[in-house]
Protein backbone atom coordinates (compact mmCIF):
# COMPACT_ATOMS: atom_id res chain seq x y z
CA UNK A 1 33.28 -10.11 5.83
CA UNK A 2 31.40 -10.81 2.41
CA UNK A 3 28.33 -10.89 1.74
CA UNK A 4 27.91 -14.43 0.93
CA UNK A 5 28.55 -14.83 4.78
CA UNK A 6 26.53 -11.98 6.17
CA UNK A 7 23.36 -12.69 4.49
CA UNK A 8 23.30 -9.29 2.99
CA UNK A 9 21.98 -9.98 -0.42
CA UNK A 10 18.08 -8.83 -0.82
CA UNK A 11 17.02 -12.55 -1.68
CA UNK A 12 17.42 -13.59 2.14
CA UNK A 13 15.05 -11.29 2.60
CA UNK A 14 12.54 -12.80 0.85
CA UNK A 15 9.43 -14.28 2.54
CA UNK A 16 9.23 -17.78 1.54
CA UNK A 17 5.86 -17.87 2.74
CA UNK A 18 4.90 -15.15 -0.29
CA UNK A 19 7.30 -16.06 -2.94
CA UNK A 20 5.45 -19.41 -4.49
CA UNK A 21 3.95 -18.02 -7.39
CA UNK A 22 -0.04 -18.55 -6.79
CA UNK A 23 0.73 -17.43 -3.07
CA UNK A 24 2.09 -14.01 -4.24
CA UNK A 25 -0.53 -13.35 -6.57
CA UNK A 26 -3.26 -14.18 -4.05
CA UNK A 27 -1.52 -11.96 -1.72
CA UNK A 28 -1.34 -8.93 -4.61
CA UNK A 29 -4.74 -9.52 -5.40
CA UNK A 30 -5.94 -9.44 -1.68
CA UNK A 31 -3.80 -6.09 -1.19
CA UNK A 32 -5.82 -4.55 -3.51
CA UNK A 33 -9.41 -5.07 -1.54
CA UNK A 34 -10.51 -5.53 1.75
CA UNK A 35 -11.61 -8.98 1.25
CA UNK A 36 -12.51 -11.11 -1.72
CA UNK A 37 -14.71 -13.94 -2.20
CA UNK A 38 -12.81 -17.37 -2.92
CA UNK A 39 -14.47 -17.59 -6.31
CA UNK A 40 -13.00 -14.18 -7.67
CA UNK A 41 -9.90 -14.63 -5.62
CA UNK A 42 -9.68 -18.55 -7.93
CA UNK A 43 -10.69 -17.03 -10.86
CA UNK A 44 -8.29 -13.73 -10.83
CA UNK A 45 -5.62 -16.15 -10.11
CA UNK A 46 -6.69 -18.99 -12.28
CA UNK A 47 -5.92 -21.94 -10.39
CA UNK A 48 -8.53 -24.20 -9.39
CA UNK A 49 -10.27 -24.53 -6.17
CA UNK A 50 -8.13 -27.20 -4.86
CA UNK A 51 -5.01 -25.54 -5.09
CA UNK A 52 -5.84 -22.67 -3.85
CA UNK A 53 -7.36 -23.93 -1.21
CA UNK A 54 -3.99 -25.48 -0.33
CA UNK A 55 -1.89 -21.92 -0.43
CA UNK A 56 -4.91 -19.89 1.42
CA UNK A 57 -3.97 -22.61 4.07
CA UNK A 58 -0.29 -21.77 3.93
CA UNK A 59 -1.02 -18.33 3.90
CA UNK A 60 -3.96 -18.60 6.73
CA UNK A 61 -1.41 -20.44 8.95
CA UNK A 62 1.63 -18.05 8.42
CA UNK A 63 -1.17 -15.31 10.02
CA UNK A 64 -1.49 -13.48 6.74
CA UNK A 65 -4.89 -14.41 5.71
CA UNK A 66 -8.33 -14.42 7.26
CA UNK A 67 -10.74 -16.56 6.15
CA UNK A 68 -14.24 -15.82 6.89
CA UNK A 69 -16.73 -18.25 5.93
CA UNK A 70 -20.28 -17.31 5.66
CA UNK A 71 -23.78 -16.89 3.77
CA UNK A 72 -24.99 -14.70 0.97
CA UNK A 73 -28.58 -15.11 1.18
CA UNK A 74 -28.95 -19.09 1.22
CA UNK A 75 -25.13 -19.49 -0.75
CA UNK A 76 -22.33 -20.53 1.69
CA UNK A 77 -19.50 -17.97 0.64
CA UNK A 78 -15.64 -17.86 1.86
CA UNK A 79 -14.30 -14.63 1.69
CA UNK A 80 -10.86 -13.85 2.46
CA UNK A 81 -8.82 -11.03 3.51
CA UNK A 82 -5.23 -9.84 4.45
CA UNK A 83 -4.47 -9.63 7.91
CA UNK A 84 -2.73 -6.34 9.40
CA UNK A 85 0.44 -8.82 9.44
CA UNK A 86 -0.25 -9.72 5.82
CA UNK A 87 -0.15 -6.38 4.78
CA UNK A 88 2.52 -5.79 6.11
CA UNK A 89 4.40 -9.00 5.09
CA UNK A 90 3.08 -8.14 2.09
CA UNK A 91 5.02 -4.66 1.88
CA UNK A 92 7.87 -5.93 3.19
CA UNK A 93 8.04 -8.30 0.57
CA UNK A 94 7.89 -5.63 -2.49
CA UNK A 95 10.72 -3.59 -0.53
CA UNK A 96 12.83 -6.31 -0.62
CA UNK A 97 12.19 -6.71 -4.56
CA UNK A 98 12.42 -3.21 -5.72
CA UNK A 99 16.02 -3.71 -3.38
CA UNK A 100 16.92 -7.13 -5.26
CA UNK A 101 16.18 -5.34 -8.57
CA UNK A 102 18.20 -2.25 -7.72
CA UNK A 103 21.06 -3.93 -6.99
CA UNK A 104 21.04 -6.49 -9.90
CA UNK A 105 23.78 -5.10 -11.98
CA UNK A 106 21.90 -4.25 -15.79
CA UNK A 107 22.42 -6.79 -18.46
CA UNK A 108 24.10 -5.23 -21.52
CA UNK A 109 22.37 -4.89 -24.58
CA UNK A 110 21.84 -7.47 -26.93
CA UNK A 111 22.20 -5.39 -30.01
């Protein structure tokens, strides 16, 4: 059977949820603290509040994200965090790239 019929190829593995650009970077970012305030989070990703608003939502609903919502002093803060699912979605989803690269035959060189 080939593998255009058995799914075998490392891009079926990948998690739709994660790929979208300002979704993976969010989730990279959020792998790399415990939680981060929605401010920092906006700004590291540099999108503006209302989109990422929009993929915290995606990412919230898909059980990867927690959002907390709270004060600092007399501020109302959001912070956000990855879920134990997250992180693991998360490392799932760089296996399944290093295994996409490594199996991407190497372009020949240009010179």
């Amino acid at each position: 059977m080939s593998a255009r019929r058995t799914g075998a190829h490392p891009r079926h593995r990948l998690d739709e949820v994660i790929h979208a650009p300002v979704r993976l970077s969010a989730m990279a970012a959020l792998a790399a603290a415990d939680r981060i305030a929605f401010g920092l989070l906006r700004d590291t990703v540099e999108v503006s509040d209302s989109l990422l608003s929009r993929h915290v939502l995606t990412l919230e609903t898909a059980g990867y994200v927690e959002v907390v919502k709270g004060y600092e002093g007399k501020r109302p803060r959001t912070w956000l965090s990855l879920t134990d699912e997250g992180r693991a979605a998360f490392e799932r989803y760089q296996r399944t790239l290093r295994a996409l690269i490594d199996t991407t035959t190497p372009a020949q060189d240009a010179d």
